[in-house]
Protein backbone atom coordinates (compact mmCIF):
# COMPACT_ATOMS: atom_id res chain seq x y z
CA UNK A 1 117.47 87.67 92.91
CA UNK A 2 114.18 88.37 91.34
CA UNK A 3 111.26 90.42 92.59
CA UNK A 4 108.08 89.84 90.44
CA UNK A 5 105.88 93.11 90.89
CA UNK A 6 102.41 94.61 89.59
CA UNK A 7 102.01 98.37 88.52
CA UNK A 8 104.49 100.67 90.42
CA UNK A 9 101.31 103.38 90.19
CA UNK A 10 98.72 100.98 92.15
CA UNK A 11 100.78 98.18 93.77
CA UNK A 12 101.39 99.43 97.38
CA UNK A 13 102.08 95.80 98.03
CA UNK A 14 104.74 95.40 95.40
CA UNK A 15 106.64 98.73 96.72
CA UNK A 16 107.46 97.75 99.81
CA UNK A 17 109.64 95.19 99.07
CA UNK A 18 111.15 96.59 96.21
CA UNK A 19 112.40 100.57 97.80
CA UNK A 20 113.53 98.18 100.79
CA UNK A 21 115.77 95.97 98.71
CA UNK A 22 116.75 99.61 96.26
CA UNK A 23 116.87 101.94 99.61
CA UNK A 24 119.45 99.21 101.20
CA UNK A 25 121.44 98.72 98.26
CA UNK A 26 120.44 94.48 97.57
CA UNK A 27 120.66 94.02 93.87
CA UNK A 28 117.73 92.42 92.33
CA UNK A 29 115.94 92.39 89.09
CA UNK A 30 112.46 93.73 88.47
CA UNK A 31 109.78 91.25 86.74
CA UNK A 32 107.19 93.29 86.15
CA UNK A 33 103.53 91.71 85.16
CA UNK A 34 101.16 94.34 84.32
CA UNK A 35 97.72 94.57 86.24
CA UNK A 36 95.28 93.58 82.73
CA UNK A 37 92.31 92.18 85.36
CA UNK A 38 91.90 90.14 88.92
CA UNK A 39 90.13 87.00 87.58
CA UNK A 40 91.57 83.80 87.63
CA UNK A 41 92.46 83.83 83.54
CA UNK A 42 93.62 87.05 83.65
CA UNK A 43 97.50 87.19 82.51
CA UNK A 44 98.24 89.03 85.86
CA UNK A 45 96.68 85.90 87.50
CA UNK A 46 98.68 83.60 85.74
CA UNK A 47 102.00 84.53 86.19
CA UNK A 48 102.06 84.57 89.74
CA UNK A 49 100.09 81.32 89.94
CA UNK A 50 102.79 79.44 88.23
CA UNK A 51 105.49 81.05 91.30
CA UNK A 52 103.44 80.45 94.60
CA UNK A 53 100.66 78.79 96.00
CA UNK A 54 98.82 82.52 96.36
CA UNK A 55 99.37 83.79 92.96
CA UNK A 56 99.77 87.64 94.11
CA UNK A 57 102.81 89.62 93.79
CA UNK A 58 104.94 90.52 95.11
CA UNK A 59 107.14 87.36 95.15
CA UNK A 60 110.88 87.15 95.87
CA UNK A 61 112.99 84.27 93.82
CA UNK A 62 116.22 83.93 95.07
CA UNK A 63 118.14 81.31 92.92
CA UNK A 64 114.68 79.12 92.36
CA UNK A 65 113.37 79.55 95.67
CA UNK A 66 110.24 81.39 96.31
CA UNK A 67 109.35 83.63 98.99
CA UNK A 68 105.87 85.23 98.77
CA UNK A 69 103.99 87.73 101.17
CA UNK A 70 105.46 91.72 101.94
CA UNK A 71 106.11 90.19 105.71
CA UNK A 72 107.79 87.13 104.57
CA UNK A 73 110.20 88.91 102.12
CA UNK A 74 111.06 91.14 104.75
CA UNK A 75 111.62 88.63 107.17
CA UNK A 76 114.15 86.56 104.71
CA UNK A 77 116.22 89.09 103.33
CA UNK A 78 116.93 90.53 107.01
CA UNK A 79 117.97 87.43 107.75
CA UNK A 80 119.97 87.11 103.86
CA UNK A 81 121.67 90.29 104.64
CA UNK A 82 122.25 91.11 107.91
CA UNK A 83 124.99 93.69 107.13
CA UNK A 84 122.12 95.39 105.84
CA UNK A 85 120.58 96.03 109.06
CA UNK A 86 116.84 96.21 107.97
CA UNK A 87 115.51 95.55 111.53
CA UNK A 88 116.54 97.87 114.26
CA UNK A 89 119.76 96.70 115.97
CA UNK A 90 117.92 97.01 119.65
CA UNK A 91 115.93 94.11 120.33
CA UNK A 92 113.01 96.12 121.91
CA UNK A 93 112.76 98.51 119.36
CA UNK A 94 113.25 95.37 116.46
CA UNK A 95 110.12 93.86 118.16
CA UNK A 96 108.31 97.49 118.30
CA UNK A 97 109.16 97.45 114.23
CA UNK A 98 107.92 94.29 113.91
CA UNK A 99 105.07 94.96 115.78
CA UNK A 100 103.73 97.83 113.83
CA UNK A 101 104.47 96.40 110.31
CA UNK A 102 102.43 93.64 111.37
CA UNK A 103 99.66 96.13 112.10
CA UNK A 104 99.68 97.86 109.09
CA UNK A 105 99.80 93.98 107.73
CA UNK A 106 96.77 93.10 108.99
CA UNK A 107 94.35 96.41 109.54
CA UNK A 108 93.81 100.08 108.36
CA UNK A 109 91.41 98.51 105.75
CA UNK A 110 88.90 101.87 105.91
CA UNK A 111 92.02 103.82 105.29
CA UNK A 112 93.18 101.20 102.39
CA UNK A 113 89.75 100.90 100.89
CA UNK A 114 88.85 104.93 100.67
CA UNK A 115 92.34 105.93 100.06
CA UNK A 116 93.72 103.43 97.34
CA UNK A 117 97.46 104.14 96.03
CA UNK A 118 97.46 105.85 92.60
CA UNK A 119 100.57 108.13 92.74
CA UNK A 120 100.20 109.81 89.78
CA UNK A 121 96.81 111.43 90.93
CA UNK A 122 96.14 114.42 92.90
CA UNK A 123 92.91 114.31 94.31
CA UNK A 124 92.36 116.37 97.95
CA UNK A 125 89.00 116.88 97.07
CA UNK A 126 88.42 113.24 97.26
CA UNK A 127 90.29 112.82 100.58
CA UNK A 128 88.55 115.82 102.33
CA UNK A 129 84.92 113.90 101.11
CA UNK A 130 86.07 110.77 102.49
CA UNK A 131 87.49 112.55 105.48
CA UNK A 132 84.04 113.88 106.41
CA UNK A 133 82.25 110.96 105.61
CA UNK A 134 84.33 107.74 106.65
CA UNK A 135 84.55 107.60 110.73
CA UNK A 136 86.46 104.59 109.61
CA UNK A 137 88.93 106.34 107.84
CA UNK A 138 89.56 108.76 110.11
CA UNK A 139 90.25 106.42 113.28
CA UNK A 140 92.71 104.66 110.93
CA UNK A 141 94.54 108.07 109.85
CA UNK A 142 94.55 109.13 113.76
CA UNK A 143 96.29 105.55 114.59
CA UNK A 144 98.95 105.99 112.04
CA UNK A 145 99.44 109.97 113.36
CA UNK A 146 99.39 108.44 116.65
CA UNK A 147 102.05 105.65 115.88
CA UNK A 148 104.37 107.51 113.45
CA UNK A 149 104.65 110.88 116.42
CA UNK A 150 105.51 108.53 118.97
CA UNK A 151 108.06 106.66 117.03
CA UNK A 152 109.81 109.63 116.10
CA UNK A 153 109.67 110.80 119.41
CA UNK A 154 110.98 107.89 120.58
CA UNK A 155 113.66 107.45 118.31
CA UNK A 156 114.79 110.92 116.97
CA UNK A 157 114.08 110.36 113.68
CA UNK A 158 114.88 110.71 111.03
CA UNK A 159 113.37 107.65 110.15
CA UNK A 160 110.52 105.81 112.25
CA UNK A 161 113.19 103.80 113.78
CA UNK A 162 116.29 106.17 113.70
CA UNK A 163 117.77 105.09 111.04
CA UNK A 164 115.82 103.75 107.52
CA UNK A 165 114.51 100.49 107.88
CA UNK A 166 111.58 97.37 106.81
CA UNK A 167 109.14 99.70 108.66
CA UNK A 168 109.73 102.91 106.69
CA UNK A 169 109.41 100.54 103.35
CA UNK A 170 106.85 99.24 105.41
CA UNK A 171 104.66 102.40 105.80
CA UNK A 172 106.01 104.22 102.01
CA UNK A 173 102.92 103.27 100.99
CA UNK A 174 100.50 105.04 103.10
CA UNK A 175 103.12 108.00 102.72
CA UNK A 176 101.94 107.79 99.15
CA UNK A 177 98.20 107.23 99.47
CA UNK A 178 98.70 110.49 102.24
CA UNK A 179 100.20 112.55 99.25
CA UNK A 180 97.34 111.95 97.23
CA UNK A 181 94.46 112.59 99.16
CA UNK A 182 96.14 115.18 100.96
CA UNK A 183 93.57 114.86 104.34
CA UNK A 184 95.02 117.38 107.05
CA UNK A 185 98.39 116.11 109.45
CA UNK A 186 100.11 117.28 111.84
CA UNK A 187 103.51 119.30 110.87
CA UNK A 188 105.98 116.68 112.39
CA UNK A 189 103.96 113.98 110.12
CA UNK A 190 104.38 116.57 107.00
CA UNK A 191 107.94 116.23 107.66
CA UNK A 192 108.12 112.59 108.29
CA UNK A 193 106.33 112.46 104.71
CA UNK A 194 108.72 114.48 102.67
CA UNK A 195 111.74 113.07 104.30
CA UNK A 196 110.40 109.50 103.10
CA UNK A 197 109.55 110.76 99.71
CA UNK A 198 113.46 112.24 99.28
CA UNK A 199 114.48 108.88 100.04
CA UNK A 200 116.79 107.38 96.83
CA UNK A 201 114.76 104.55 96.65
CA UNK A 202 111.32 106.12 97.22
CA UNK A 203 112.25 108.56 94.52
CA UNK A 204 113.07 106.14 91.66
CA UNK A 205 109.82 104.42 92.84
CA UNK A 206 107.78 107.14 92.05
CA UNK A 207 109.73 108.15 88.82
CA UNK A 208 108.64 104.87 87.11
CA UNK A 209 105.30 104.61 88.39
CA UNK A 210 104.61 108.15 86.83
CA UNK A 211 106.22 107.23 83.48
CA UNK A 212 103.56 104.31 83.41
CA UNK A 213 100.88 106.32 82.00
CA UNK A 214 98.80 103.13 82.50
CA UNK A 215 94.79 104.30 82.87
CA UNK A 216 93.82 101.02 84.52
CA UNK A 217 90.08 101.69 85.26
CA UNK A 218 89.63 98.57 87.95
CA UNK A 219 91.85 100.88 89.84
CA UNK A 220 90.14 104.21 89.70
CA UNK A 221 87.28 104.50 91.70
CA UNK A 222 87.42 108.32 91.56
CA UNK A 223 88.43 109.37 88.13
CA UNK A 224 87.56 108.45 84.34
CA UNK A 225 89.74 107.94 81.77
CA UNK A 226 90.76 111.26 80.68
């Protein structure tokens, strides 16, 4: 298996499939295509034109075929591996999981928009600005505390779900965007954070995407190069 991904620093897209498939142990190999520009000549453009209809990353290749779309990877190595166990075993809670990853599929867009992913950066100032400014972002950051409380509740933790699974993957990236911005959460979602961050696969994530040193400035609407 392949899994063709964009910068580890930006691409919240890319990560998800990639600490699912390194937190669960599948063996793949990383094609990474950096992030040079967004227009359609662009080399970042290119590659993944010539692998799927879409041309974004991430996309899966599993012996020639192609499986494009965070959702749709998911969905087909669940079903590749089901020793693996990436859905919950319960069927009500597998449809909850599937439910909420769908969400975060589709919405949170003030939260995605003000609070990009750029790991490497620090910036609470920015977050508490936002915070006070965006009503938009702050509905979506009370839906996620909302969500993650009452699946932990629900389910013990230590994991959204019990044990790790496509939703955690699912969510690493807002764990990440919540790092950097640092806006205020509760103490159980603290501790939901840093329990996802000690994670193997969230950890070697993380380690690469800080020894990128990539500047990209498409991707920084909050800092110049330094």
């Amino acid at each position: 298996m392949q899994l063709v991904i964009g910068n580890k620093n930006y691409s919240s897209w890319s990560m998800r499939p990639w600490v699912l498939m390194q937190q669960a142990g599948i063996p793949f190999e990383e094609v990474l295509v950096r992030f040079d520009a967004f227009t359609p000549d662009s080399a970042f453009k290119q590659r993944p034109a010539g692998l799927t209809p879409a041309g974004r990353v991430p996309v899966l290749i599993d012996d020639g075929f192609t499986v494009w779309d965070t959702l749709a990877i998911a969905e087909y190595l669940a079903e590749r591996f089901p020793e693996k166990r990436l859905w919950p075993a319960d069927a009500k809670a597998r449809a909850r999981a599937r439910s909420v990853c769908a969400e975060m599929h589709s919405g949170f867009g003030a939260l995605r928009s003000h609070f990009p992913m750029n790991i490497e950066a620090r910036l609470p100032e920015i977050g508490a600005k936002v915070m006070a400014e965006q009503a938009g972002v702050r509905a979506d950051l009370d839906r996620i505390v909302a969500m993650w409380s009452e699946l932990l509740r629900e389910h013990g933790g230590p994991m959204l779900f019990g044990d790790f699974s496509i939703a955690d993957a699912y969510f690493a990236p807002v764990v990440m965007r919540l790092a950097t911005y640092a806006p205020p959460v509760p103490e159980a979602i603290s501790a939901y954070m840093a329990r996802v961050q000690a994670l193997p696969g969230i950890a070697a994530w993380v380690k690469d995407a800080l020894a990128e040193q990539d500047f990209l400035d498409f991707e920084e609407p909050y800092r110049k190069h330094r």
